[in-house]
N, C-alpha and C. Protein backbone atom coordinates (compact mmCIF):
# COMPACT_ATOMS: atom_id res chain seq x y z
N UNK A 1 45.08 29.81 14.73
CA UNK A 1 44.08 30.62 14.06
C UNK A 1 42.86 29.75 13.74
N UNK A 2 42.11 30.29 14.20
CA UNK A 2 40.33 28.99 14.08
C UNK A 2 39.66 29.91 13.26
N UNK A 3 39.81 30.89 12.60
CA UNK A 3 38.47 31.53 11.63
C UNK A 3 39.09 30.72 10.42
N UNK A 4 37.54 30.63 9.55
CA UNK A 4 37.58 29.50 8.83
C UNK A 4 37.30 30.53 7.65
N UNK A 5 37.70 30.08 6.27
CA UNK A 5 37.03 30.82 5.24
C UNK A 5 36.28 30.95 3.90
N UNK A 6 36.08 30.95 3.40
CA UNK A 6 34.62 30.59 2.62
C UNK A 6 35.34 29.20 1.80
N UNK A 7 37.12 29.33 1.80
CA UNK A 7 37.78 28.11 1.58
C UNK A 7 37.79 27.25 1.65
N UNK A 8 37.39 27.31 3.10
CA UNK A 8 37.37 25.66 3.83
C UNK A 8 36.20 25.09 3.63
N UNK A 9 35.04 25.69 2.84
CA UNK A 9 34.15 24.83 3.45
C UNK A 9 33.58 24.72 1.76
N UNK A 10 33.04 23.51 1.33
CA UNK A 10 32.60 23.17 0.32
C UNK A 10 31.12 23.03 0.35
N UNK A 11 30.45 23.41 -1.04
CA UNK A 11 29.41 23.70 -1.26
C UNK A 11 28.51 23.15 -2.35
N UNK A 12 27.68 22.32 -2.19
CA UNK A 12 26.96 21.37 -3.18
C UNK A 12 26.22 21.93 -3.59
N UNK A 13 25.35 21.44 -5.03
CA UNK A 13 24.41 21.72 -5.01
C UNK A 13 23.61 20.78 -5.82
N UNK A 14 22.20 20.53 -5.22
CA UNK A 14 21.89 18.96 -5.86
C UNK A 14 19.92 19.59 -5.73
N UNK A 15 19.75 19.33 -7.08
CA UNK A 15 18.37 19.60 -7.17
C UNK A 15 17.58 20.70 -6.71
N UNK A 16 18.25 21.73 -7.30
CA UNK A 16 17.45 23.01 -6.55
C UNK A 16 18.45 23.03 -5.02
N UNK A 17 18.96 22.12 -4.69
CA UNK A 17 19.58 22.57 -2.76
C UNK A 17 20.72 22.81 -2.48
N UNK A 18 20.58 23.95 -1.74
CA UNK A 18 22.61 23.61 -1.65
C UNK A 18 23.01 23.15 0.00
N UNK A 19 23.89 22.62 -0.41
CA UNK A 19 24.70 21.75 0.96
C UNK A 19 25.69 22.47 1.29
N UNK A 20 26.32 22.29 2.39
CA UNK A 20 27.89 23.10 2.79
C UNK A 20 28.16 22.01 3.54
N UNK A 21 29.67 21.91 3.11
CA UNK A 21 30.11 20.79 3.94
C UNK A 21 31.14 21.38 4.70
N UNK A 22 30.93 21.75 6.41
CA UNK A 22 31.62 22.50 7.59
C UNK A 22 31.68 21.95 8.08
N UNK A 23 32.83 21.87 8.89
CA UNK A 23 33.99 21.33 10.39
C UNK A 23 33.45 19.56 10.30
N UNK A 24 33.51 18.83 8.94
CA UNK A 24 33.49 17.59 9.10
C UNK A 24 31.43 17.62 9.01
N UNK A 25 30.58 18.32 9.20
CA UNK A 25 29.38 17.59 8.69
C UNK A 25 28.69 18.95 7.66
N UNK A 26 27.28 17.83 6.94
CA UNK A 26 27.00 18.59 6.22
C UNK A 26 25.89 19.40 6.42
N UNK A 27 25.26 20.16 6.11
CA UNK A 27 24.45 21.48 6.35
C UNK A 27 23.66 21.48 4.94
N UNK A 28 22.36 21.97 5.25
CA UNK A 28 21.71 22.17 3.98
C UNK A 28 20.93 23.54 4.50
N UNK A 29 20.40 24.01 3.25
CA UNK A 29 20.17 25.65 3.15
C UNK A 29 18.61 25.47 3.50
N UNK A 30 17.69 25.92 3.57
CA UNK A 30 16.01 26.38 3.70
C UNK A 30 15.95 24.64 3.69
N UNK A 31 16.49 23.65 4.49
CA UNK A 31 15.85 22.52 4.61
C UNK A 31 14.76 22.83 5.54
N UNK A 32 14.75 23.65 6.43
CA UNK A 32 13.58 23.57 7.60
C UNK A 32 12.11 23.40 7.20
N UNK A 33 12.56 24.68 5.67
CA UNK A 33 11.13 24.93 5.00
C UNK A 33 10.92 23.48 4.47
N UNK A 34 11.48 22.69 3.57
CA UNK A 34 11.61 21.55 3.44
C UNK A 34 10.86 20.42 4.15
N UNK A 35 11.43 20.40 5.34
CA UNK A 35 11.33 19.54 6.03
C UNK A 35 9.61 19.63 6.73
N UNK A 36 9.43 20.92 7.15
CA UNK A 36 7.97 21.27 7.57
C UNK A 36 6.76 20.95 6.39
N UNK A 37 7.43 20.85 4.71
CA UNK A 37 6.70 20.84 4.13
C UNK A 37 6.13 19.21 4.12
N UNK A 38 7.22 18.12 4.21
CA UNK A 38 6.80 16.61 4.09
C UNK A 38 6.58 16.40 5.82
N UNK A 39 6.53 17.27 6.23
CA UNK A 39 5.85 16.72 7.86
C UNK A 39 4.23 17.07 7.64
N UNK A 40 4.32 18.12 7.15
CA UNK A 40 2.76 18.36 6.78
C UNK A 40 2.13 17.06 5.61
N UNK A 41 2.75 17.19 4.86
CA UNK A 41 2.26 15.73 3.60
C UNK A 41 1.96 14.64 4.83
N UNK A 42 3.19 14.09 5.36
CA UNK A 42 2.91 12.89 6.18
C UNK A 42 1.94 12.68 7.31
N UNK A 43 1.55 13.87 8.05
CA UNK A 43 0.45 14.02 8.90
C UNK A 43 -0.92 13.97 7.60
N UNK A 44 -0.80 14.53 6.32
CA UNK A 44 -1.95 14.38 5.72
C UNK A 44 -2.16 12.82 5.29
N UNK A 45 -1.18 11.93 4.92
CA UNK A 45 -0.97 10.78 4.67
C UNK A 45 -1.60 10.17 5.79
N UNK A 46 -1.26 10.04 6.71
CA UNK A 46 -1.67 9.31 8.56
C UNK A 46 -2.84 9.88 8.30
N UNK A 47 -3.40 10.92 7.89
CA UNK A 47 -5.08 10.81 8.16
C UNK A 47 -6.34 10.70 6.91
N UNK A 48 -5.64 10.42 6.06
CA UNK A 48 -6.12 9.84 4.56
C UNK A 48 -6.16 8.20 5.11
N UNK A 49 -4.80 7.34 5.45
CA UNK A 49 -5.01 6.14 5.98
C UNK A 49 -5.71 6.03 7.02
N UNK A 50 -6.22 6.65 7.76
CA UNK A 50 -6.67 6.33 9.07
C UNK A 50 -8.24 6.37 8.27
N UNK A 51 -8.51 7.53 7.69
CA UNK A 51 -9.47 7.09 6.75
C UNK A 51 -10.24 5.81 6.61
N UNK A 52 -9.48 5.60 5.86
CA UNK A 52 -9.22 4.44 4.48
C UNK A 52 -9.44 3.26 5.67
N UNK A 53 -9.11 3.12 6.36
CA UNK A 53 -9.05 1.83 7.25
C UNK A 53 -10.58 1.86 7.86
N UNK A 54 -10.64 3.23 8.33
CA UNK A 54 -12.09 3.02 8.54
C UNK A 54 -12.93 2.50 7.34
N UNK A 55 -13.15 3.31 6.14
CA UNK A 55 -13.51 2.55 5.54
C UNK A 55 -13.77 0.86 5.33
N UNK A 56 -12.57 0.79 5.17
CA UNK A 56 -12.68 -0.86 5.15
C UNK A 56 -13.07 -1.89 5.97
N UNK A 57 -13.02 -0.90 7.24
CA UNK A 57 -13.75 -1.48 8.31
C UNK A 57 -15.50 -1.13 8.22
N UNK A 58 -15.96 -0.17 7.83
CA UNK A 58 -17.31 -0.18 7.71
C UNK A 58 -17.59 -1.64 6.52
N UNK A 59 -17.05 -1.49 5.69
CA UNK A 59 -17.54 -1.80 4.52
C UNK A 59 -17.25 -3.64 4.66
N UNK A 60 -16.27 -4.19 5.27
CA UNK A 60 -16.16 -5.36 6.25
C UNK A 60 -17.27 -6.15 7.17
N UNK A 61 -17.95 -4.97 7.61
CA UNK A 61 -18.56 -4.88 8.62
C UNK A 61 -20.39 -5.24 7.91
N UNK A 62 -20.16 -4.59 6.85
CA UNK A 62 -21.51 -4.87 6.06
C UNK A 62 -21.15 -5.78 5.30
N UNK A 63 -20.28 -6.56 4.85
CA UNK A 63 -20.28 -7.77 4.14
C UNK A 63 -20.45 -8.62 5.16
N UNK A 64 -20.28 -8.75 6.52
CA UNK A 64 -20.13 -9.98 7.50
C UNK A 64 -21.93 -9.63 7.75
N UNK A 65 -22.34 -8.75 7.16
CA UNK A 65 -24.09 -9.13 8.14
C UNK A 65 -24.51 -8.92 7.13
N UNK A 66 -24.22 -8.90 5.81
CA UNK A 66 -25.36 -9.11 4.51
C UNK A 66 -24.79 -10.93 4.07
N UNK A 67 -23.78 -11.15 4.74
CA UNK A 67 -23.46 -13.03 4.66
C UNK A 67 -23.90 -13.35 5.56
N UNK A 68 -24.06 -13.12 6.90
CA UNK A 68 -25.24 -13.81 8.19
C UNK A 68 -26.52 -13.50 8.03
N UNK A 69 -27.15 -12.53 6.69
CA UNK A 69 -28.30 -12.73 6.46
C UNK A 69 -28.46 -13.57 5.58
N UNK A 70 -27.69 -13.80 4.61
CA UNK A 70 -28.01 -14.83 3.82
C UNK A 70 -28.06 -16.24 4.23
N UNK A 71 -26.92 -16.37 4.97
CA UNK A 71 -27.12 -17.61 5.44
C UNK A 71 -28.21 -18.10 6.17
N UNK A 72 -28.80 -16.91 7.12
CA UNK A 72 -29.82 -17.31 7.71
C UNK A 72 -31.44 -17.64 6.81
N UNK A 73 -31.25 -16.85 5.70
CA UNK A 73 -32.53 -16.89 4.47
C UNK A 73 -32.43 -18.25 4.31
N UNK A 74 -30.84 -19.16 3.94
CA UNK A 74 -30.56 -20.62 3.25
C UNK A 74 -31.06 -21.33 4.50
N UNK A 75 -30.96 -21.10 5.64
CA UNK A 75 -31.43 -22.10 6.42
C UNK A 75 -32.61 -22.21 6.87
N UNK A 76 -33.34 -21.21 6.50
CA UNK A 76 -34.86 -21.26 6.52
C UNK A 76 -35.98 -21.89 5.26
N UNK A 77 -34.97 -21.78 4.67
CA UNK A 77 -35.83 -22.21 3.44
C UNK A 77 -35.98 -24.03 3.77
């Protein structure tokens, strides 16, 4: 007999989620929604840093030629 019944299978629940633990692994309920939600965060993350790097690269970029102007002012004098 293989039908299983609400017996066999155990059921967590941890922070708002529930788990089922069936035929040896575990299962979680509306993880998909979950999961789509920190894929979206992390694609917003990757382009906040990608940002940010630019930034630091502009702003890099104007400290290295407001110091090769200065230097060049000190050696003229």
């Amino acid at each position: 007999m293989n039908d299983q019944s609400e017996y066999d299978k155990v059921k967590l629940k941890l922070n708002e989620k529930v788990f089922t633990f069936d035929d040896g692994k575990w299962h979680g309920e509306n993880i998909t929604n979950d999961a789509c939600i920190l894929l979206k965060e992390k694609q917003h993350l990757i382009e906040e840093n990608n940002y940010l790097k630019l930034k630091v690269e502009v702003l890099l970029n104007m400290l290295a030629e407001s110091s090769a102007m200065q230097q060049s002012r000190d050696q003229n004098k």
